[in-house]
PDB file of N, CA and C in Angstrom:
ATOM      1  N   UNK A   1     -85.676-146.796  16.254  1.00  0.00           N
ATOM      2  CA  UNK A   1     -87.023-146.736  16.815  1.00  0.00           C
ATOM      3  C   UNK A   1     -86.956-146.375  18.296  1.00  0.00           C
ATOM      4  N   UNK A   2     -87.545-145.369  18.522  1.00  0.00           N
ATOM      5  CA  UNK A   2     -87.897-145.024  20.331  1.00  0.00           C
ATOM      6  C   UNK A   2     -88.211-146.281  21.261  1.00  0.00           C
ATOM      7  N   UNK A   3     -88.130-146.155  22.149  1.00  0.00           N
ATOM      8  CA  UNK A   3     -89.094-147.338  23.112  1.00  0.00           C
ATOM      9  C   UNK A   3     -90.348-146.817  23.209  1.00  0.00           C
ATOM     10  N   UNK A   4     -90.733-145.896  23.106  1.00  0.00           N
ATOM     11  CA  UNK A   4     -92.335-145.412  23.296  1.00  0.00           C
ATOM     12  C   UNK A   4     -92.997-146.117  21.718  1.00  0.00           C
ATOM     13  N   UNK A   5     -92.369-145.646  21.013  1.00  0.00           N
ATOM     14  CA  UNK A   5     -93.066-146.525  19.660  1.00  0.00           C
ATOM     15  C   UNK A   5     -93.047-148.103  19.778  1.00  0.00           C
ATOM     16  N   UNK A   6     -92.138-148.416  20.382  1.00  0.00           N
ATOM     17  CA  UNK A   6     -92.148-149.758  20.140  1.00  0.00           C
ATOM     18  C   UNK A   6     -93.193-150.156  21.647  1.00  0.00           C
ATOM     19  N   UNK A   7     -93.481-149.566  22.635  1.00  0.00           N
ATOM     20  CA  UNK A   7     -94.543-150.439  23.772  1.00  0.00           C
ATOM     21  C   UNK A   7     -95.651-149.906  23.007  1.00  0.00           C
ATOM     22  N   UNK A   8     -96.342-149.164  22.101  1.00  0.00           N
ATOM     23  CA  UNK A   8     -97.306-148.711  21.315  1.00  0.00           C
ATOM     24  C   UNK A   8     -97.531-149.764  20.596  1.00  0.00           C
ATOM     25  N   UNK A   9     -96.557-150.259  19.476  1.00  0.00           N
ATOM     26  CA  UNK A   9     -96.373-151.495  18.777  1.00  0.00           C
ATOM     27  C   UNK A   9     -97.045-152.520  19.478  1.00  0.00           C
ATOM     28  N   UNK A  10     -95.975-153.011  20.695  1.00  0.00           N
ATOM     29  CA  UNK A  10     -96.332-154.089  21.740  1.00  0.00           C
ATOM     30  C   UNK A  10     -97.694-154.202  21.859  1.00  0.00           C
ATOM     31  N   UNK A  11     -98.311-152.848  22.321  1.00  0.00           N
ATOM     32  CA  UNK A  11     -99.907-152.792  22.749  1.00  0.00           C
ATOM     33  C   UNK A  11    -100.357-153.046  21.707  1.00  0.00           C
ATOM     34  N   UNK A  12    -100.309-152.935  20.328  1.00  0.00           N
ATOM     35  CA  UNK A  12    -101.394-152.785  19.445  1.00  0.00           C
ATOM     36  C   UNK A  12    -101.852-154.416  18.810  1.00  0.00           C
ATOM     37  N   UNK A  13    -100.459-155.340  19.326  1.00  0.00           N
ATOM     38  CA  UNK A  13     -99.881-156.610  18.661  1.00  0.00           C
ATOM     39  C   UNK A  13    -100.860-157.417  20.067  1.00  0.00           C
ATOM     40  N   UNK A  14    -100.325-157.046  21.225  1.00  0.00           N
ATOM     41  CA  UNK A  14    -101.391-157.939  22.629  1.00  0.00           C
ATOM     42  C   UNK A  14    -102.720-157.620  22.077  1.00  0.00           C
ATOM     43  N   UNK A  15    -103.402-156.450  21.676  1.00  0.00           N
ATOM     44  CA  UNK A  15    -104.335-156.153  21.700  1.00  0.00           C
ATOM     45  C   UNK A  15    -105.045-157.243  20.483  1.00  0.00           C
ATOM     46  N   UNK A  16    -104.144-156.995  19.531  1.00  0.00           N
ATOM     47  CA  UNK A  16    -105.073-157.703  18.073  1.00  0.00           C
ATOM     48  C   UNK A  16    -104.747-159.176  17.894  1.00  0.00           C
ATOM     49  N   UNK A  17    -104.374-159.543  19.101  1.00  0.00           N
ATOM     50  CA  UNK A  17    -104.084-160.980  18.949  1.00  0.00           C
ATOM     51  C   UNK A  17    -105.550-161.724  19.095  1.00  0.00           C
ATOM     52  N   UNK A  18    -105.471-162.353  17.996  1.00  0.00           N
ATOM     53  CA  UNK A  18    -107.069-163.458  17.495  1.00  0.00           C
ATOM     54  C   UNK A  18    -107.539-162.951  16.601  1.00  0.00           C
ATOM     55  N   UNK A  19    -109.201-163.083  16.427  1.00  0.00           N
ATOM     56  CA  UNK A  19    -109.433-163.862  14.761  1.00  0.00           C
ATOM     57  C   UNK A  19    -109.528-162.412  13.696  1.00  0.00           C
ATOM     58  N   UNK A  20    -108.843-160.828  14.399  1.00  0.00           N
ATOM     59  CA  UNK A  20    -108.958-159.850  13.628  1.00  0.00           C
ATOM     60  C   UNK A  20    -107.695-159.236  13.318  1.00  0.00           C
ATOM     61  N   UNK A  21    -106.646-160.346  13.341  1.00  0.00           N
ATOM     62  CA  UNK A  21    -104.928-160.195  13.254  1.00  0.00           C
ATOM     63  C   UNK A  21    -104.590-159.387  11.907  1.00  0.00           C
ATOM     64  N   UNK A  22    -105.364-160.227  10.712  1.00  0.00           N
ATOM     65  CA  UNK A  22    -105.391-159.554   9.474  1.00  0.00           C
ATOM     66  C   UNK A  22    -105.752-158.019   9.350  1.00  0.00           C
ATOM     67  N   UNK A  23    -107.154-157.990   9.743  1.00  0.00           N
ATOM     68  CA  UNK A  23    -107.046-155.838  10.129  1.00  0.00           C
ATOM     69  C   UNK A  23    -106.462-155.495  10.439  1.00  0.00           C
ATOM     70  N   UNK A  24    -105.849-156.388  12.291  1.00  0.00           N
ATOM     71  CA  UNK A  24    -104.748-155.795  12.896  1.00  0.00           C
ATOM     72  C   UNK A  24    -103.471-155.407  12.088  1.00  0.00           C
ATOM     73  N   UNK A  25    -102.950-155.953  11.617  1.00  0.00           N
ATOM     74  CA  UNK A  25    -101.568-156.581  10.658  1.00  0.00           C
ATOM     75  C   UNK A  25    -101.870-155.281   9.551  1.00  0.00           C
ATOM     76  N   UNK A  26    -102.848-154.668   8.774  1.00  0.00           N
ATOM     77  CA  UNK A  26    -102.862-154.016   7.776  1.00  0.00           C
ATOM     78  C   UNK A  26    -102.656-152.706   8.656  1.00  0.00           C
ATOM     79  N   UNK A  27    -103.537-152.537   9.341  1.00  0.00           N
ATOM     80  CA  UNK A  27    -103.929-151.505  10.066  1.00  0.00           C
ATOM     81  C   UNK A  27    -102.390-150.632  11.056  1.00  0.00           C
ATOM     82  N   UNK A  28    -101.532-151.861  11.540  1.00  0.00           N
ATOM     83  CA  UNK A  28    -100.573-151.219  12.203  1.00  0.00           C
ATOM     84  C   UNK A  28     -99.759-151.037  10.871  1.00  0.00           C
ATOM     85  N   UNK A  29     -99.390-151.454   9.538  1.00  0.00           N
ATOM     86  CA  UNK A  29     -98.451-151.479   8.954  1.00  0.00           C
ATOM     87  C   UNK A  29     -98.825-149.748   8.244  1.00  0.00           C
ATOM     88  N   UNK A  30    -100.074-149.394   8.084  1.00  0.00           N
ATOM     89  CA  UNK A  30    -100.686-148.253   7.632  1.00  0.00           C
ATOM     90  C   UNK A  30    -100.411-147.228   8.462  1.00  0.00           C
ATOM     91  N   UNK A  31    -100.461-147.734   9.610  1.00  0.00           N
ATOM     92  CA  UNK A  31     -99.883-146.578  10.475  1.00  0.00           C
ATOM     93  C   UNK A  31     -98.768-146.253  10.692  1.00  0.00           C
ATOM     94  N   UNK A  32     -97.675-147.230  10.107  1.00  0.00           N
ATOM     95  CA  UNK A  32     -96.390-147.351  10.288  1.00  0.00           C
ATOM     96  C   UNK A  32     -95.946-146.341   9.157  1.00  0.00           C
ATOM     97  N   UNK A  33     -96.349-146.699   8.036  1.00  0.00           N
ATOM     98  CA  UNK A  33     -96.002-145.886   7.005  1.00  0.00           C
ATOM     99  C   UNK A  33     -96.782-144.396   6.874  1.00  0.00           C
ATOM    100  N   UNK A  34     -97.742-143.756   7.720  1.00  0.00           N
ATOM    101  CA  UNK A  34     -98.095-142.707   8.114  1.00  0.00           C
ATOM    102  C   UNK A  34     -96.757-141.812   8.767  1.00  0.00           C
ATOM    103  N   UNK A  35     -96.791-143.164   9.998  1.00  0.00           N
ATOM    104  CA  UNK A  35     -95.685-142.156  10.801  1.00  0.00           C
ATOM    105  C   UNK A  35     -94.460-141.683   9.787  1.00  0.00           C
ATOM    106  N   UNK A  36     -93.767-142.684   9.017  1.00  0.00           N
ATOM    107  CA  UNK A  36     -92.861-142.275   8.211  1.00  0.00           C
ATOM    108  C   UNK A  36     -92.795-140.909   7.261  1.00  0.00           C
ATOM    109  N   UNK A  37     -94.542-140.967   7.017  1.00  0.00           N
ATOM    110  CA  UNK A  37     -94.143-139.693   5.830  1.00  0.00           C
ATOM    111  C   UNK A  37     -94.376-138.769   6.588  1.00  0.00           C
ATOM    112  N   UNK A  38     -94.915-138.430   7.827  1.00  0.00           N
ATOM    113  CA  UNK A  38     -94.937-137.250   9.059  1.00  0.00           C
ATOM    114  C   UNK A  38     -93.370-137.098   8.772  1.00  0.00           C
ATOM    115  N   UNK A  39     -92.954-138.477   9.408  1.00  0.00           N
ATOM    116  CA  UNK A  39     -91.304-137.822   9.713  1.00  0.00           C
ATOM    117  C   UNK A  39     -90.554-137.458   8.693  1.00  0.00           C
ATOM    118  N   UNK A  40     -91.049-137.679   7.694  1.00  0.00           N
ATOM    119  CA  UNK A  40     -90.244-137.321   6.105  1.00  0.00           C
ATOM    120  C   UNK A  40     -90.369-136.087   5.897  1.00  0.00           C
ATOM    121  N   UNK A  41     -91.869-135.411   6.070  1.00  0.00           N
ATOM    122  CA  UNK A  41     -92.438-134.234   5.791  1.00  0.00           C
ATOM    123  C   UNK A  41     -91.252-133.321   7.193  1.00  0.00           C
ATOM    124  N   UNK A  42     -91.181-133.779   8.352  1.00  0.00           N
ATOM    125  CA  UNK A  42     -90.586-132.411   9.492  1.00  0.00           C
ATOM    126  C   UNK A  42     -89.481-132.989   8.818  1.00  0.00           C
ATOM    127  N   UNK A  43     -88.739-133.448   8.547  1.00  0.00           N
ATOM    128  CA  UNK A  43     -87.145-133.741   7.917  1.00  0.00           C
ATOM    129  C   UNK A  43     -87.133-132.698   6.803  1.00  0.00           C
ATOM    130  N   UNK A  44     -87.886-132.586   5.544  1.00  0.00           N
ATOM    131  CA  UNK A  44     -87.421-131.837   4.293  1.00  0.00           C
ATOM    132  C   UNK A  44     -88.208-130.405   5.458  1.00  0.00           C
ATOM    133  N   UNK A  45     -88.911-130.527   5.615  1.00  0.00           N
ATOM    134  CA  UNK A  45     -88.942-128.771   6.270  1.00  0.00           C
ATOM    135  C   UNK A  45     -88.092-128.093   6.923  1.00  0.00           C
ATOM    136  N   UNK A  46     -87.659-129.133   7.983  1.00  0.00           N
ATOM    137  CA  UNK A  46     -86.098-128.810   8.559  1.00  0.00           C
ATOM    138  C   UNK A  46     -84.925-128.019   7.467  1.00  0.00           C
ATOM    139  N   UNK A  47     -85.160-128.706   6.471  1.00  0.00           N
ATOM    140  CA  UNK A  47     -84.223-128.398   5.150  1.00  0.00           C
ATOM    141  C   UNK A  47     -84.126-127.066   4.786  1.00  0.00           C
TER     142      UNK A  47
END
């Protein structure tokens, strides 16, 4: 993981701290697995 992804992380975790943790919590994990298939997709194109 970069450090830019991870102070993104950081921010998104300060930010959603209190009573909307659960959106928060779905919401970053959705984006997590976004970024992955981006990077999956430039990986097999690379190919």
């Amino acid at each position: 993981m970069s450090i830019e992804y991870n102070m993104i992380y950081d921010l998104f975790l300060q930010m959603f701290v209190g009573p909307n943790n659960a959106i928060a919590a779905s919401f970053i994990i959705i984006m997590g697995m976004a970024v992955m298939i981006i990077i999956d997709k430039f990986r097999s194109d690379e190919e």
